[in-house]
C-alpha atoms as a PDB file:
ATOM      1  CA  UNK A   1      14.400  -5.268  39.997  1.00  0.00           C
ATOM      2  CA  UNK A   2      17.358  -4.909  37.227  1.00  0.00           C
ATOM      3  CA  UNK A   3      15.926  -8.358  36.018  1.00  0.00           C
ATOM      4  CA  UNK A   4      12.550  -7.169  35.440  1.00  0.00           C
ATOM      5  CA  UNK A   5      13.543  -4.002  34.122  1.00  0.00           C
ATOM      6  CA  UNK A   6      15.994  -5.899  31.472  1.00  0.00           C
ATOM      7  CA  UNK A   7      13.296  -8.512  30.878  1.00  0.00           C
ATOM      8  CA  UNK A   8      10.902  -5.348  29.868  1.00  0.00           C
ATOM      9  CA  UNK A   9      13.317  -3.795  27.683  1.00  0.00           C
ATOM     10  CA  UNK A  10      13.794  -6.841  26.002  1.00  0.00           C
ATOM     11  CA  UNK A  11      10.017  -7.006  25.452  1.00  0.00           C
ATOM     12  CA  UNK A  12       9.890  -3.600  23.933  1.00  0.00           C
ATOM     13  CA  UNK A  13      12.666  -4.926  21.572  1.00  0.00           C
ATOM     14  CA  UNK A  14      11.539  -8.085  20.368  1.00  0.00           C
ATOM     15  CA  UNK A  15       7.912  -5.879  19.450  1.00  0.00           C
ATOM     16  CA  UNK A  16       9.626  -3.616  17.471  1.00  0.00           C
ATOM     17  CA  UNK A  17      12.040  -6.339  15.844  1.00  0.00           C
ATOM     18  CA  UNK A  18       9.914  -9.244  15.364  1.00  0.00           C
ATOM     19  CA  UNK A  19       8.529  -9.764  11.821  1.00  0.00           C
ATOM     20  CA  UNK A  20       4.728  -9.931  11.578  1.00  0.00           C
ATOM     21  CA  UNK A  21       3.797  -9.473   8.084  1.00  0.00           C
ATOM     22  CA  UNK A  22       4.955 -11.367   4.556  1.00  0.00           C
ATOM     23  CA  UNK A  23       4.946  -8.807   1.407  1.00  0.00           C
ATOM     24  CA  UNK A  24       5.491  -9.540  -2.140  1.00  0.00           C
ATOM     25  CA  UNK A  25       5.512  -6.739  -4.291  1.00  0.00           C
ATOM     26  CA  UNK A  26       3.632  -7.596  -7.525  1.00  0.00           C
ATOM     27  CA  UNK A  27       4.233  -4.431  -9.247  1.00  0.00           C
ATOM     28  CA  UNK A  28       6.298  -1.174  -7.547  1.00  0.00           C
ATOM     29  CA  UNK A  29       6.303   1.156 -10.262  1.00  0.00           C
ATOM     30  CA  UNK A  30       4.345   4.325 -11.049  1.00  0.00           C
ATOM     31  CA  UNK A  31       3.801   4.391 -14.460  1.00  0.00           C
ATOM     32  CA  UNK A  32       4.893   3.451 -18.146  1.00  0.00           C
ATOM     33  CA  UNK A  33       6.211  -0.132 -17.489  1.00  0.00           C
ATOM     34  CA  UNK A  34       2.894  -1.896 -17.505  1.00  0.00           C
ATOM     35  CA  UNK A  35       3.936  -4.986 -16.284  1.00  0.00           C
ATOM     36  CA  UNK A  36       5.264  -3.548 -13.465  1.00  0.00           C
ATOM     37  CA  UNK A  37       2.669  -1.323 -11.305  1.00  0.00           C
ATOM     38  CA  UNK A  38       1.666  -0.679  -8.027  1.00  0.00           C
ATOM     39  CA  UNK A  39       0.437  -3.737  -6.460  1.00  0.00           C
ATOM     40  CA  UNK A  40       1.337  -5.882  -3.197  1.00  0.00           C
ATOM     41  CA  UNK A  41       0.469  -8.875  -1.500  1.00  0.00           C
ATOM     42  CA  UNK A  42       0.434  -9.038   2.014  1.00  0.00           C
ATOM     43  CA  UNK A  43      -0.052 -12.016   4.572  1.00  0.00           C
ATOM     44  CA  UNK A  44       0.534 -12.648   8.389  1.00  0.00           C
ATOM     45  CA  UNK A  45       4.211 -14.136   8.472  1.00  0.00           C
ATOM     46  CA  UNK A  46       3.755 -18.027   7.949  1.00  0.00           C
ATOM     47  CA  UNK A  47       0.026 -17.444   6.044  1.00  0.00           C
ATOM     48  CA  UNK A  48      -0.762 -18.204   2.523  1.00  0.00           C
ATOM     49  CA  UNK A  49      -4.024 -15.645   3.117  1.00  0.00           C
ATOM     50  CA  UNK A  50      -3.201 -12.838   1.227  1.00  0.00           C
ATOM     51  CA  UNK A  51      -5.024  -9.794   0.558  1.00  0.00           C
ATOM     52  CA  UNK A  52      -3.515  -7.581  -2.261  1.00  0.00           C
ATOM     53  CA  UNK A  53      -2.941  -3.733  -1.587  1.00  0.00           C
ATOM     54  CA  UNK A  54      -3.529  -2.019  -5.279  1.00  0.00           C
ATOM     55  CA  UNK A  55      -3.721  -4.088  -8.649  1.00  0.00           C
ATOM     56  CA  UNK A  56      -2.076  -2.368 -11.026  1.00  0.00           C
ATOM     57  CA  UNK A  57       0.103  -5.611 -12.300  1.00  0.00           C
ATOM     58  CA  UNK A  58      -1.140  -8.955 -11.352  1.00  0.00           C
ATOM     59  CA  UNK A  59      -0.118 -11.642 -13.248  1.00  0.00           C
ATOM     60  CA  UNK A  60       3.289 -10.615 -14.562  1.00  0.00           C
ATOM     61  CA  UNK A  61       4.063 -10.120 -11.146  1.00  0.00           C
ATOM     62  CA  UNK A  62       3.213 -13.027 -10.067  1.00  0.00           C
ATOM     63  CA  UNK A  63       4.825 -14.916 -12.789  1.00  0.00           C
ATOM     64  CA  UNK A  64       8.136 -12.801 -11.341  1.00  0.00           C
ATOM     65  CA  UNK A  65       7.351 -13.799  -7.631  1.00  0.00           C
ATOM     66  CA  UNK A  66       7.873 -17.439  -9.182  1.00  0.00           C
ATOM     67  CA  UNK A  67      10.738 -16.914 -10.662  1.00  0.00           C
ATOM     68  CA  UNK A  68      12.321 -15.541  -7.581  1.00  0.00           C
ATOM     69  CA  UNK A  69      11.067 -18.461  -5.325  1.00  0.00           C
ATOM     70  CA  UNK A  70       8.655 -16.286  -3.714  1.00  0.00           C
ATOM     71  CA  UNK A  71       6.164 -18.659  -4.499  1.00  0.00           C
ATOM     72  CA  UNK A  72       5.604 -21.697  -5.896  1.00  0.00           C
ATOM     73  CA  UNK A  73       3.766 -22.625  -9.913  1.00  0.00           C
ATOM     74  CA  UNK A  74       1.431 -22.610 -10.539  1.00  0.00           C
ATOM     75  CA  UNK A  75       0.086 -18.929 -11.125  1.00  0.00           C
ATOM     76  CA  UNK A  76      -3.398 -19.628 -11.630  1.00  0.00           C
ATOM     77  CA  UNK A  77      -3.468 -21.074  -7.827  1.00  0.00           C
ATOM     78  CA  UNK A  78      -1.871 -17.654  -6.298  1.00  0.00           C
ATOM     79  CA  UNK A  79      -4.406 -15.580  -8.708  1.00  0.00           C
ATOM     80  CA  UNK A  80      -6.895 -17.792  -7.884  1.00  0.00           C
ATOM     81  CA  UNK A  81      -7.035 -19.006  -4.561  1.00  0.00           C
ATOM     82  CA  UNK A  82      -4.229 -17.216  -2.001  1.00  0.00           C
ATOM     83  CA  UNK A  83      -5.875 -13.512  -2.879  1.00  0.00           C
ATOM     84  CA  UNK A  84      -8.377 -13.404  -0.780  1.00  0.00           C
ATOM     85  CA  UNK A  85      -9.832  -9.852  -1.620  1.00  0.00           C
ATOM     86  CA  UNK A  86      -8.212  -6.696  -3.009  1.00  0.00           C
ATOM     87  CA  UNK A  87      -8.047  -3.429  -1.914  1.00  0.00           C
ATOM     88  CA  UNK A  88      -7.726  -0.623  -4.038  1.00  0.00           C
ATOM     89  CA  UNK A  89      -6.420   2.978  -2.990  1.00  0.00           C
ATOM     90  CA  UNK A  90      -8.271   4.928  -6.070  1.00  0.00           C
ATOM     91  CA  UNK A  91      -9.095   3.959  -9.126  1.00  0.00           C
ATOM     92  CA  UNK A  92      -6.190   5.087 -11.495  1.00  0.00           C
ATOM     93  CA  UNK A  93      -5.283   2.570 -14.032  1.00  0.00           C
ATOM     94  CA  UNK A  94      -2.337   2.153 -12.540  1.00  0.00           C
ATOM     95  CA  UNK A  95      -3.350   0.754  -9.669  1.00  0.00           C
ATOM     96  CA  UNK A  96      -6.670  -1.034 -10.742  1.00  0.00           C
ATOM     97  CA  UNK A  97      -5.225  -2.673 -14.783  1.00  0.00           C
ATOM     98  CA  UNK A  98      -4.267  -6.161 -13.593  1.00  0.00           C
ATOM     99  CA  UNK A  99      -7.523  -6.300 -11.689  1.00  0.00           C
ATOM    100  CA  UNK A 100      -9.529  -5.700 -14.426  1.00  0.00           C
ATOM    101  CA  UNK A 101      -7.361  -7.658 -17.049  1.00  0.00           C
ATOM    102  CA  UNK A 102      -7.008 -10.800 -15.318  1.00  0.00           C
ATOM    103  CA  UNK A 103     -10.753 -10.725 -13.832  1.00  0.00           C
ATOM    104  CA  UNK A 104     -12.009 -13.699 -16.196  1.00  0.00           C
ATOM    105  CA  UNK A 105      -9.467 -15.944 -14.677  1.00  0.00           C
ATOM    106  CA  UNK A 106      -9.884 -15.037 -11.094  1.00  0.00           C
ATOM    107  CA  UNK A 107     -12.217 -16.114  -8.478  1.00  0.00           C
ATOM    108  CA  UNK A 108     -15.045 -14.555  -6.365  1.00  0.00           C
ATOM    109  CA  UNK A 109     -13.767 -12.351  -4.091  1.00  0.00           C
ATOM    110  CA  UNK A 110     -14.173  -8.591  -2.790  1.00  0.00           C
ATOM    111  CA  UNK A 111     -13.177  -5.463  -3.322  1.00  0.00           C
ATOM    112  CA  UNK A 112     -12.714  -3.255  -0.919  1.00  0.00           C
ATOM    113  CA  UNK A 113     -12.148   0.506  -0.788  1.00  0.00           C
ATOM    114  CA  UNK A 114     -13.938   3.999   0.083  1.00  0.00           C
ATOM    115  CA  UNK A 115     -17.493   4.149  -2.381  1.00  0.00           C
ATOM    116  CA  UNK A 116     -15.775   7.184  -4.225  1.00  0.00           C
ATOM    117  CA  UNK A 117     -13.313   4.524  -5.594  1.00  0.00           C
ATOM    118  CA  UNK A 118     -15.962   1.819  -6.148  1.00  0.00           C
ATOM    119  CA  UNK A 119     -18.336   3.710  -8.026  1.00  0.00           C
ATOM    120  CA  UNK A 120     -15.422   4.586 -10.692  1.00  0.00           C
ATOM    121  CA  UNK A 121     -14.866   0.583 -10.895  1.00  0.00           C
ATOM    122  CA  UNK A 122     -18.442  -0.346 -11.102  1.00  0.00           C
ATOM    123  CA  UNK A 123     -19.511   2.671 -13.670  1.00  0.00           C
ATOM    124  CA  UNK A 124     -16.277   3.052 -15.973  1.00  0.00           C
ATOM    125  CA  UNK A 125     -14.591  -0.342 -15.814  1.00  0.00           C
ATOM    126  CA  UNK A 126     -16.946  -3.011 -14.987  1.00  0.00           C
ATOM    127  CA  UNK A 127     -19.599  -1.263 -17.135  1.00  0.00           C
ATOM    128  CA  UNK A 128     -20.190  -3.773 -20.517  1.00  0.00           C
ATOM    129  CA  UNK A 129     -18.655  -0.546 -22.469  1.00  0.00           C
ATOM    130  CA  UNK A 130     -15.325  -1.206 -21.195  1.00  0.00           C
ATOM    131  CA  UNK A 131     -15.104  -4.576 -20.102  1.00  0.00           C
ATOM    132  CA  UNK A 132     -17.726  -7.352 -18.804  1.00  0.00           C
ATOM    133  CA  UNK A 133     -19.160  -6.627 -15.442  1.00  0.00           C
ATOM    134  CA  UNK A 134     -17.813  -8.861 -13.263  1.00  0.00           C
ATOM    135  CA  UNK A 135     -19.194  -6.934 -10.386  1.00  0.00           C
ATOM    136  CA  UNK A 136     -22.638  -7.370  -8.274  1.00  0.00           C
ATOM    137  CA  UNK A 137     -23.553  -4.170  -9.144  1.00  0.00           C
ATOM    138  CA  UNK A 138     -24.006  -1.764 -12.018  1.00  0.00           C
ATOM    139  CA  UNK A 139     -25.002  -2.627 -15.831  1.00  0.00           C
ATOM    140  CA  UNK A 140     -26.662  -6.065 -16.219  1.00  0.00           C
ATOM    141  CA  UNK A 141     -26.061  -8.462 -16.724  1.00  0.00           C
ATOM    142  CA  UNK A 142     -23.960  -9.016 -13.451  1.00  0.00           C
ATOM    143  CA  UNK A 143     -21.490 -11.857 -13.240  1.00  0.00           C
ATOM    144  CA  UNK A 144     -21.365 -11.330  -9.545  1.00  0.00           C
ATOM    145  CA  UNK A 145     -17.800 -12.338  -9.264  1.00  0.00           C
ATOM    146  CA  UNK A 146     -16.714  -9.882  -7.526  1.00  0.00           C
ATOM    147  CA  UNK A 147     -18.669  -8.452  -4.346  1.00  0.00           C
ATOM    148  CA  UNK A 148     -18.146  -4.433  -3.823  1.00  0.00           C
ATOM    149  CA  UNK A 149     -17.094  -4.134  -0.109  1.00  0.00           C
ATOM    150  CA  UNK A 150     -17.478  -0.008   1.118  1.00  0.00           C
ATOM    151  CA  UNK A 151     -15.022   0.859   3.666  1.00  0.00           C
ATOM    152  CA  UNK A 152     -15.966   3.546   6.445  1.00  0.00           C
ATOM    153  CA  UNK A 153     -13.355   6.440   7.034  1.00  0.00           C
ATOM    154  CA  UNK A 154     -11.865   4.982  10.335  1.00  0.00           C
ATOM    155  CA  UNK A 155     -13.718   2.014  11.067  1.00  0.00           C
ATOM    156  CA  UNK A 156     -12.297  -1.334  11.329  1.00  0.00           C
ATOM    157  CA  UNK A 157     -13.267  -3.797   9.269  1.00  0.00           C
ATOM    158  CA  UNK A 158     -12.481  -7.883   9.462  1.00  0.00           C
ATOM    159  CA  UNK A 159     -11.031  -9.446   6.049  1.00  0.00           C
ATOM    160  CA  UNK A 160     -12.700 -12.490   5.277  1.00  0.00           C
ATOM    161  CA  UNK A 161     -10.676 -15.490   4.784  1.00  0.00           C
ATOM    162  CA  UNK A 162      -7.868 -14.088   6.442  1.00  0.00           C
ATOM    163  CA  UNK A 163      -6.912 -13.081   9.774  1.00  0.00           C
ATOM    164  CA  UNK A 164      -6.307  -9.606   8.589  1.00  0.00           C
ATOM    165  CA  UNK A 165      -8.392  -6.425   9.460  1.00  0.00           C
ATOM    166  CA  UNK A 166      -8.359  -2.874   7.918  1.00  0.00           C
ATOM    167  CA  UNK A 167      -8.759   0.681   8.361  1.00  0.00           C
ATOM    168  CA  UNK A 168      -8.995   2.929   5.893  1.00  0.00           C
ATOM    169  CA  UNK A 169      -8.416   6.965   5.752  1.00  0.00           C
ATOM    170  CA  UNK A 170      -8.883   9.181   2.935  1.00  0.00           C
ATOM    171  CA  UNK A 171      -5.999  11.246   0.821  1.00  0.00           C
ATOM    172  CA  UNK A 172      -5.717  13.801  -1.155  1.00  0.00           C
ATOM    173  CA  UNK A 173      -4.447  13.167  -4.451  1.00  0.00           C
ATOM    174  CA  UNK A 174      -4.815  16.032  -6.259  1.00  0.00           C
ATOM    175  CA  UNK A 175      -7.938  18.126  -5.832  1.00  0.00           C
ATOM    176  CA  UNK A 176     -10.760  16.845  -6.402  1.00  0.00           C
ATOM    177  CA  UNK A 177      -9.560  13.279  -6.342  1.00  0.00           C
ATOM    178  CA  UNK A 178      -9.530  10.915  -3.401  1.00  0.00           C
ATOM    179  CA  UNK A 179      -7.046   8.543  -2.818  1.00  0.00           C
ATOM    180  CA  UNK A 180      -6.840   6.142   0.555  1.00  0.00           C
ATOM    181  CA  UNK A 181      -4.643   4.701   3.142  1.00  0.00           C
ATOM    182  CA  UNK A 182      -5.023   1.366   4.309  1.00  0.00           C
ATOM    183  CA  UNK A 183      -3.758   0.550   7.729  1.00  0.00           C
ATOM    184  CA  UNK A 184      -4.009  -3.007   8.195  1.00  0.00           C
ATOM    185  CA  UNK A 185      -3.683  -4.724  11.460  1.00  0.00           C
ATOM    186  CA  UNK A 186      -2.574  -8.671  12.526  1.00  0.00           C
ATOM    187  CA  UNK A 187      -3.153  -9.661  15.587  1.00  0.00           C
ATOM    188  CA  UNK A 188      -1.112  -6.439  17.330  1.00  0.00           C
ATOM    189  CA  UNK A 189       1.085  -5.700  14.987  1.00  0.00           C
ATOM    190  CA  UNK A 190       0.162  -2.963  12.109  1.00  0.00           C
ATOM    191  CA  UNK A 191       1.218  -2.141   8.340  1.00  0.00           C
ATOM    192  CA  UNK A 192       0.302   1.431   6.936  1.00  0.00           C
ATOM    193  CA  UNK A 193      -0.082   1.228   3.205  1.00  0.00           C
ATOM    194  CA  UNK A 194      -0.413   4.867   1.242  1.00  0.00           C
ATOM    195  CA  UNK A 195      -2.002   5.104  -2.012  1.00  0.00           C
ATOM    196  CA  UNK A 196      -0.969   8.075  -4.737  1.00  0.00           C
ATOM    197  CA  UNK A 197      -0.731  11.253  -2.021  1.00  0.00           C
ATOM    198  CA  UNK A 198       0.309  14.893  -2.343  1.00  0.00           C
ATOM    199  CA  UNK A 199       1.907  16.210   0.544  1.00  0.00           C
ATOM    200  CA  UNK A 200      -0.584  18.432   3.213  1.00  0.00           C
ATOM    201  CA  UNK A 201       1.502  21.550   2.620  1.00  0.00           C
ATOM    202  CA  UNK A 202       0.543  21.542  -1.548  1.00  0.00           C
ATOM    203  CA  UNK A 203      -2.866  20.016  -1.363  1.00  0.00           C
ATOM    204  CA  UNK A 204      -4.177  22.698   1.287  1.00  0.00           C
ATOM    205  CA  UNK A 205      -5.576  19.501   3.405  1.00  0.00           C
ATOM    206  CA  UNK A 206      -5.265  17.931   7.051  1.00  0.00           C
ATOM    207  CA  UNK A 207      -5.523  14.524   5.902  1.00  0.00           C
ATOM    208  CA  UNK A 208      -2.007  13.282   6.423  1.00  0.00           C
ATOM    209  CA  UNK A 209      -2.049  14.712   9.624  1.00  0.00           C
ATOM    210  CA  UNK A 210      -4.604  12.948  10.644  1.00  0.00           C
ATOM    211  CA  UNK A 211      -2.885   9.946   9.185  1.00  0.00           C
ATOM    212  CA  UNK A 212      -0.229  10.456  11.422  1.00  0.00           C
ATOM    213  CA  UNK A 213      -2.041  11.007  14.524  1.00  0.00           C
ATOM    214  CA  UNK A 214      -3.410   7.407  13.977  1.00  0.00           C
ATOM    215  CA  UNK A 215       0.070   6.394  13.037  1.00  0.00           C
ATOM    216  CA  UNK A 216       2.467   7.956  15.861  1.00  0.00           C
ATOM    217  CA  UNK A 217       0.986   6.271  19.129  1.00  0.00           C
ATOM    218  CA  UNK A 218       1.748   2.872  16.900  1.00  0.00           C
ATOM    219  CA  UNK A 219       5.258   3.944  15.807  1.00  0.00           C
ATOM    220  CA  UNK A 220       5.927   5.120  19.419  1.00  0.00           C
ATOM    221  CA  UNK A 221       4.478   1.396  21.128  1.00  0.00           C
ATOM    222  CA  UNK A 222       6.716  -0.628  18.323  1.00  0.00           C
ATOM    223  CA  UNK A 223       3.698  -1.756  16.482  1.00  0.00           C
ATOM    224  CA  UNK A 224       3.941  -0.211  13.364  1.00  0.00           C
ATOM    225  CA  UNK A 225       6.113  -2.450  11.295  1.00  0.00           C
ATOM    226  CA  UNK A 226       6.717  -0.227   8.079  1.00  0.00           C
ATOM    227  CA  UNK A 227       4.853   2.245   6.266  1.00  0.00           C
ATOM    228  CA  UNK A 228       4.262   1.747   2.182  1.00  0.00           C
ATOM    229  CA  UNK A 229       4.539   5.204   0.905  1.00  0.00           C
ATOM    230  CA  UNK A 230       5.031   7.065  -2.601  1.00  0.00           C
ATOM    231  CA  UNK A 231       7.978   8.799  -3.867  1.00  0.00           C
ATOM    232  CA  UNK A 232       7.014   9.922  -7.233  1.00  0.00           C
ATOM    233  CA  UNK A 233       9.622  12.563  -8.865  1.00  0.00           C
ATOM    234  CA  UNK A 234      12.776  13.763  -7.608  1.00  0.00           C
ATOM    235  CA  UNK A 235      13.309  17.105  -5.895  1.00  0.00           C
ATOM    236  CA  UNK A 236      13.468  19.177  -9.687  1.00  0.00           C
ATOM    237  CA  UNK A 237       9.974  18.049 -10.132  1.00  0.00           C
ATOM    238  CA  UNK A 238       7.936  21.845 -10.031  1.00  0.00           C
ATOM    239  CA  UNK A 239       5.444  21.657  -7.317  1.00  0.00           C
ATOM    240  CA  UNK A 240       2.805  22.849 -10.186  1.00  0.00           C
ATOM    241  CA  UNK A 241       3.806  19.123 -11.980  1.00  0.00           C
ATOM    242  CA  UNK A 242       3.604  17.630  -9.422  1.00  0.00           C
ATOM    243  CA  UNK A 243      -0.230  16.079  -9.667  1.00  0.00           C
ATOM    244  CA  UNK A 244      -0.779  14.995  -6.259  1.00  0.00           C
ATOM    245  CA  UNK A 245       2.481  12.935  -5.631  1.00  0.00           C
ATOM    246  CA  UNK A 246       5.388  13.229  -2.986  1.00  0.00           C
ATOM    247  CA  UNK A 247       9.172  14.278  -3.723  1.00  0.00           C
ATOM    248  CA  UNK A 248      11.847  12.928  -1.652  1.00  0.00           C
ATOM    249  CA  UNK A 249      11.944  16.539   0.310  1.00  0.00           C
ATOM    250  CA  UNK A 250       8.391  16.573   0.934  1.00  0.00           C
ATOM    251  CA  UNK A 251       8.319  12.679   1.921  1.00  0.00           C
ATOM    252  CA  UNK A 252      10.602  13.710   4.245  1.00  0.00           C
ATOM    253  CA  UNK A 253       8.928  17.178   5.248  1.00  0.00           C
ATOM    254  CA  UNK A 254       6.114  14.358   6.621  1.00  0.00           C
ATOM    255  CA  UNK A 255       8.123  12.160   8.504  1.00  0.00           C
ATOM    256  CA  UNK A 256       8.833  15.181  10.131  1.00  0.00           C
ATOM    257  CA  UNK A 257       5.230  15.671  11.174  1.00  0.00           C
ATOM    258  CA  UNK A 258       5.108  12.129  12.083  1.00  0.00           C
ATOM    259  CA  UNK A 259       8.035  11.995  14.173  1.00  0.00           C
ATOM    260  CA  UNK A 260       7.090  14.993  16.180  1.00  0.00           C
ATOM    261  CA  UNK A 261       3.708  13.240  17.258  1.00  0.00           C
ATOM    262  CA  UNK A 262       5.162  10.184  17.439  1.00  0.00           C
ATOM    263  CA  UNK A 263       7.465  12.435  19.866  1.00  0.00           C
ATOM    264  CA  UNK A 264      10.418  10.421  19.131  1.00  0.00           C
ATOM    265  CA  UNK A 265      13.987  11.973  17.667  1.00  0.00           C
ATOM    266  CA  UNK A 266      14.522   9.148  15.163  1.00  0.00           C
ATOM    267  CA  UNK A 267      12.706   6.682  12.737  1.00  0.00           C
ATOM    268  CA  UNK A 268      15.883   4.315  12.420  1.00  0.00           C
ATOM    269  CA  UNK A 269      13.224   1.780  13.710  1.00  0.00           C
ATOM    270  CA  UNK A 270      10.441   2.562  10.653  1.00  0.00           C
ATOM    271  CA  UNK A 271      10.461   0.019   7.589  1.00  0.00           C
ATOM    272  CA  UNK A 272       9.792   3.248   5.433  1.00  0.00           C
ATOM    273  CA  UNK A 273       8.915   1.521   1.950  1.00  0.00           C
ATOM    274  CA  UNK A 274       9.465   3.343  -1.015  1.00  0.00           C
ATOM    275  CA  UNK A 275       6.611   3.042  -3.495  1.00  0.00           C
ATOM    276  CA  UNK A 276       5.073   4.096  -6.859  1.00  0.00           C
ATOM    277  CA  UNK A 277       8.725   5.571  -7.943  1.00  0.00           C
ATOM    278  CA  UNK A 278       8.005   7.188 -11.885  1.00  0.00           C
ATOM    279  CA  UNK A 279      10.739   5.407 -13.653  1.00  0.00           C
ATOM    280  CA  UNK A 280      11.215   8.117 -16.780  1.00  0.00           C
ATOM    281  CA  UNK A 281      14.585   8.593 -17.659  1.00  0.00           C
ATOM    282  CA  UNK A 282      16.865   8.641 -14.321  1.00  0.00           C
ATOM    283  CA  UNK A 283      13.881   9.340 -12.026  1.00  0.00           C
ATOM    284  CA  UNK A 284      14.094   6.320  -9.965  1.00  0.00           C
ATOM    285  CA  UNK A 285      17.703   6.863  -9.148  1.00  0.00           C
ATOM    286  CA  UNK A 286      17.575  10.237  -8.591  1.00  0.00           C
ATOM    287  CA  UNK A 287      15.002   9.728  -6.103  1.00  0.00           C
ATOM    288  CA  UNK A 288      16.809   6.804  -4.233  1.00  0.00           C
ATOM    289  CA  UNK A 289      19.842   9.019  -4.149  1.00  0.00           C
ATOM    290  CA  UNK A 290      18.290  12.181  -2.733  1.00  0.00           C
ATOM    291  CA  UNK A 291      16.505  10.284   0.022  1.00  0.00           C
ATOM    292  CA  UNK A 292      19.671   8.313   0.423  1.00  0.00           C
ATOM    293  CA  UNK A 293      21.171  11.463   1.221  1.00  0.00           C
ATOM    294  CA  UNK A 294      18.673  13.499   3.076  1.00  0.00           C
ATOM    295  CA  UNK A 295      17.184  11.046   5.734  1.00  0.00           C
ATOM    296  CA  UNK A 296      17.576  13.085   8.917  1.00  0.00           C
ATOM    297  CA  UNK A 297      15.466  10.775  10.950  1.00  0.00           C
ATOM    298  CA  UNK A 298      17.519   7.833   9.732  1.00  0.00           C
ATOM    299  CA  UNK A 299      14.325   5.602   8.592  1.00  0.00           C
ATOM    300  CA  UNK A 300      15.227   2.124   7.064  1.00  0.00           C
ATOM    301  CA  UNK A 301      14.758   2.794   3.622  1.00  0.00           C
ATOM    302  CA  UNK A 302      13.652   0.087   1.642  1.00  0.00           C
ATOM    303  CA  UNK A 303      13.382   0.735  -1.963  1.00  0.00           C
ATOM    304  CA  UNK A 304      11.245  -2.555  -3.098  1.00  0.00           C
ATOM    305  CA  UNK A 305      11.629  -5.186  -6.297  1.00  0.00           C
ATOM    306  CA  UNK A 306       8.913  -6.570  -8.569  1.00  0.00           C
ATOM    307  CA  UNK A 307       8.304 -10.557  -6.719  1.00  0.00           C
ATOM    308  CA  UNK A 308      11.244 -10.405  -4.237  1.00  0.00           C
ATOM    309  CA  UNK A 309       9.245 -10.453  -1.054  1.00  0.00           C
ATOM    310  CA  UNK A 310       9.913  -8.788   2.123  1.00  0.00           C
ATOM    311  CA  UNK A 311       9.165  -9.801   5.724  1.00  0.00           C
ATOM    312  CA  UNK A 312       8.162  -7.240   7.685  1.00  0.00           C
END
């Protein structure tokens, strides 16, 4: 009986220790440094089928994964032909520039998000006024390079090309605007990827709790191996400036809420992934510093670098 009781703890812990998912971060930032915006590529560990979560910087940051033997030259082939669709959280600039920049060198492939987010990219971007249509729909002509893939609040849906599935749940980002979270799934192992999000409390919404009720039965089974989530401005940041983003303190103010229906006492087993950190003046510091010292839950903070992957 103590054999089989040690054999099932030691289940439990390879689940929640094993590494399931290869990330390289193409772009981490949230702003000004255009060659370095939100944007990650994500595979099952030992693929070369990536799909890429945001676009904000493509090819600069590939050029970077290169350089830090992330991956290997030529660019062209990672742009090319290890992307195997994109999916984009909302359709800021800074998440959707390198898509649209590097389109005429890129291949056919979709693009997945919620139609609110698709309709921006097909009538403002891909619209002949701003830039060819390399879309299947909108203005003609269409180049039909890119097919638009809607994604259904909740409902999973199989990546082609990859052994990857998503499911995608909407956020506030500021009312009106819609941002999304992906939660993407391999085989039984799960990564939660945020887009731009205020914090339930300010935006007078549900929608991270609902997040989290999706979230917490994972975190509680050892499935979920990390969640990608923004930390815009540090704790001085007036709530009335803040534009739909997370401080440190209300980052934290959710784990909270997450933990509680996770009902566990600690995160010190949660990849928590710092993204989309605003890197005016000593903003980026600041923030590592105050969640540095305010992590009550003792999460594993990980505070990512342009093309220096992580294994998740």
């Amino acid at each position: 009986m103590k054999a089989i009781f040690t054999l099932a703890l030691f289940s439990i812990y390879l689940a929640a220790t094993s590494q399931s998912f290869t990330v390289v971060p193409l772009g981490v930032k949230g702003g000004l440094d255009e060659s370095d915006l939100s944007a990650y590529m994500v595979a099952p560990q030992g693929s070369n089928d990536f799909i890429c979560l945001d676009a904000g910087t493509l090819n600069s940051g590939i050029q970077k994964a290169i350089a830090t033997g992330a991956f290997s030259p030529p660019a062209s082939n990672i742009l090319r032909n290890d992307i195997k669709g994109y999916l984009i959280s909302h359709p800021h600039l800074d998440h959707v520039a390198g898509l649209i920049i590097n389109s005429p060198d890129d291949s056919a492939k979709p693009i997945y998000g919620l139609q609110s987010c698709l309709g921006v990219i097909r009538d403002k971007y891909f619209s002949w006024q701003s830039w060819a249509n390399f879309g299947d729909e909108g203005e003609k002509p269409q180049l039909n390079k890119y097919h638009y893939a809607p994604l259904v609040p909740g409902r999973e849906t199989a990546i082609p090309g990859t052994t990857l599935s998503v499911q995608a749940w909407p956020l506030s980002h500021g009312a009106p605007y819609e941002s999304t979270a992906f939660m993407v799934r391999s085989g039984d192992s799960y990564l939660l990827y945020l887009g731009d999000t205020g914090a339930d409390s300010l935006e007078h919404s549900d929608r991270l709790h609902t997040l989290w009720l999706v979230a917490g039965p994972l975190l509680r089974a050892g499935k979920l191996k990390g969640i990608f989530i923004e930390t815009s401005f540090p704790n001085e940041q007036p709530d009335r400036l803040l534009f739909g983003h997370l401080t440190p303190r209300l980052l934290m103010q959710e784990m909270r809420a997450l933990a509680n229906i996770a009902e566990t006492p600690s995160l010190d087993r949660l990849n928590l992934v710092i993204t989309h950190r605003k890197p005016s003046g000593d903003n980026e510091a600041t923030i590592r510093r105050q969640l540095e010292t305010d992590n009550p839950l003792r999460a594993r903070l990980i505070f990512p670098e342009q093309g220096k992957r992580l294994d998740l």
